[in-house]
C-alpha atoms as a PDB file:
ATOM      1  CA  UNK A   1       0.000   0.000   0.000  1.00  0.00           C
ATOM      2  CA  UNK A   2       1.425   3.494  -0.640  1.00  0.00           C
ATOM      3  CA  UNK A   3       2.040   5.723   2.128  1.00  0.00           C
ATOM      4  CA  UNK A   4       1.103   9.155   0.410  1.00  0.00           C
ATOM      5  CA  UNK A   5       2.736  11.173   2.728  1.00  0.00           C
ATOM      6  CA  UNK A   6       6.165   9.616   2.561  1.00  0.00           C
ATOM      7  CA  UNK A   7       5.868  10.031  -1.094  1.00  0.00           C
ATOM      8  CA  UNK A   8       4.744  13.411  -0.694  1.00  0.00           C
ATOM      9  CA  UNK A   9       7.545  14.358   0.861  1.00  0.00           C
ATOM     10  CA  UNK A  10      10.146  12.406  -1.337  1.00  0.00           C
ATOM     11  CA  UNK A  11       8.936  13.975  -4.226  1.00  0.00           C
ATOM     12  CA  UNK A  12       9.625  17.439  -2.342  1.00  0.00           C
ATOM     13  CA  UNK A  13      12.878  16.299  -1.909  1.00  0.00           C
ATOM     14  CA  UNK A  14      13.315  14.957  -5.205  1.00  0.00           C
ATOM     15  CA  UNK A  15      12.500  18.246  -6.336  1.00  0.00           C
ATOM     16  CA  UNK A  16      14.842  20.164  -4.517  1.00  0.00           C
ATOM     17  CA  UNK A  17      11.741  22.253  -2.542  1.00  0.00           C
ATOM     18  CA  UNK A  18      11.435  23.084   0.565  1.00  0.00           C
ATOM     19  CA  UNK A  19       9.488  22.745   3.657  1.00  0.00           C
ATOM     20  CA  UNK A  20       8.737  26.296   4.029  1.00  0.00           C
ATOM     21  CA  UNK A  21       8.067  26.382   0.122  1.00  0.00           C
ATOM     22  CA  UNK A  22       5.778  23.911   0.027  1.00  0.00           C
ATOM     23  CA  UNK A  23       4.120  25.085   3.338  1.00  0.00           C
ATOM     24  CA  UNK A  24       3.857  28.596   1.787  1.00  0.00           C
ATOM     25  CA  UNK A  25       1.766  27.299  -0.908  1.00  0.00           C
ATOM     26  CA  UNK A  26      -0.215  24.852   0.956  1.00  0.00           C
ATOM     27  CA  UNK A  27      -1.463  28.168   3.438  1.00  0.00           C
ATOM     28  CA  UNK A  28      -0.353  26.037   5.857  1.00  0.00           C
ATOM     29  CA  UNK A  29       2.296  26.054   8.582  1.00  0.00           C
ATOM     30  CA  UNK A  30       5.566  23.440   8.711  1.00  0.00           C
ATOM     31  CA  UNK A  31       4.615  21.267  11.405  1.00  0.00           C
ATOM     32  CA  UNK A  32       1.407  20.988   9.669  1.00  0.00           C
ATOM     33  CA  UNK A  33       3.268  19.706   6.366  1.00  0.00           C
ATOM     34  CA  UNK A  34       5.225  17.473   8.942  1.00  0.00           C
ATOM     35  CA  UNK A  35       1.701  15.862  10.245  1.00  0.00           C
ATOM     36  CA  UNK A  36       1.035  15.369   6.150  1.00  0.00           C
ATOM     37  CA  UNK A  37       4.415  13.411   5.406  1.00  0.00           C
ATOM     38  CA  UNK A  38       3.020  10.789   8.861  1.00  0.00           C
ATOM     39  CA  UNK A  39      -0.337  10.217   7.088  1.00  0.00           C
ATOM     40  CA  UNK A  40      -0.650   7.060   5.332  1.00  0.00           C
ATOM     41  CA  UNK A  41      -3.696   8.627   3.747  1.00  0.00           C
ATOM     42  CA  UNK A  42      -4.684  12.172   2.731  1.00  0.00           C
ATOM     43  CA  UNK A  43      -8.495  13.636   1.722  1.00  0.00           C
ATOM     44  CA  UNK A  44      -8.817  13.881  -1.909  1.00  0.00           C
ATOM     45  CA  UNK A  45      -9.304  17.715  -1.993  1.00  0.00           C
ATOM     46  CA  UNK A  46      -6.133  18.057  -0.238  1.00  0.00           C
ATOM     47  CA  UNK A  47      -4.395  15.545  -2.459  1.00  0.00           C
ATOM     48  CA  UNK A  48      -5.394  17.589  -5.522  1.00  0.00           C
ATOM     49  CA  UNK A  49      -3.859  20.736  -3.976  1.00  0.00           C
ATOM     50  CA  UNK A  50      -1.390  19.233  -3.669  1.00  0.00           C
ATOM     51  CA  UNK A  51      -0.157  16.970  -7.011  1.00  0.00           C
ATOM     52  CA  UNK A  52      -1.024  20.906  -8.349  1.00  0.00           C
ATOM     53  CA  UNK A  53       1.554  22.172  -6.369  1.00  0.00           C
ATOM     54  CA  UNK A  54       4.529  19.407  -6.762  1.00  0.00           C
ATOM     55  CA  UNK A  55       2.818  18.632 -10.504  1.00  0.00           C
ATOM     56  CA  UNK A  56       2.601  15.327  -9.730  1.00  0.00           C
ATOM     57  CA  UNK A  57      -0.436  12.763 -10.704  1.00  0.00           C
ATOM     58  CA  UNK A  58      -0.649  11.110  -7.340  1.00  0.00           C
ATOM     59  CA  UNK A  59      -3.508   9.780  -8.003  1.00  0.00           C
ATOM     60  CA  UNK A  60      -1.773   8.012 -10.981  1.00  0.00           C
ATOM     61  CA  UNK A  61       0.007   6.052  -8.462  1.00  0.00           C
ATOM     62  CA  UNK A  62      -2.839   4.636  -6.593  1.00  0.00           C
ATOM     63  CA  UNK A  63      -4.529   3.899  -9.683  1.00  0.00           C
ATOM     64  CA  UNK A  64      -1.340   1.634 -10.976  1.00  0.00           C
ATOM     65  CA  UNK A  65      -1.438   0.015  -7.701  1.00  0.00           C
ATOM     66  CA  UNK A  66      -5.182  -0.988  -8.320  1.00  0.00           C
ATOM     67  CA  UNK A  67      -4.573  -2.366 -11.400  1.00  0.00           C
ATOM     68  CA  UNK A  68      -1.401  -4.831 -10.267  1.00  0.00           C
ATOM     69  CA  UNK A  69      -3.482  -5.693  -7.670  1.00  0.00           C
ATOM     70  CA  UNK A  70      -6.434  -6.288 -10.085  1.00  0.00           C
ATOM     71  CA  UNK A  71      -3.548  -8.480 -12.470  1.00  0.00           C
ATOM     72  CA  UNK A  72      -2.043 -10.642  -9.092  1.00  0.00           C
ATOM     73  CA  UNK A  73      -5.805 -11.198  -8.359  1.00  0.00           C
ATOM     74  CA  UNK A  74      -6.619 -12.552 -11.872  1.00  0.00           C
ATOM     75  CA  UNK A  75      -3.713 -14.873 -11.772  1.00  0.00           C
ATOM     76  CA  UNK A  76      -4.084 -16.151  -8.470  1.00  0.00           C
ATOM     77  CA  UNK A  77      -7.978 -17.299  -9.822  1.00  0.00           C
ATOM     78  CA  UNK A  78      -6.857 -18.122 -13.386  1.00  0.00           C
ATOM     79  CA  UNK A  79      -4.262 -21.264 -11.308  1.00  0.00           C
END
């Protein structure tokens, strides 16, 4: 299962952005960025401000996921 806010705050990294950047444009403050990297799972308006920000389909990733898990499924039934 992804854990959005780790990969949130890779791809900050990744990117060579800040905290205080990314907090800026969230209108939010740092340690409220910090709670977002702990969640394992963010609200979808949230996530959309956010994949606009960092210009990143996140919810590309969870659909990939759901569709390897879809394929391993279909295997396992097709044995």
């Amino acid at each position: 299962m992804i854990h959005i806010g780790q990969l949130i705050e890779q791809t900050l990294k990744e990117q060579g952005r800040t905290v205080t950047w990314f907090a800026d444009r969230l209108c939010c403050t740092r340690p409220n960025v910090y709670k977002i990297f702990k969640k394992d799972n963010i609200d979808i308006k949230l996530l959309i401000r956010i994949s606009d920000i960092l210009q990143v389909d996140f919810f590309a990733l969870y659909s990939r996921q759901r569709q390897e898990r879809t394929s391993v499924a279909n295997l396992d039934t097709d044995v």
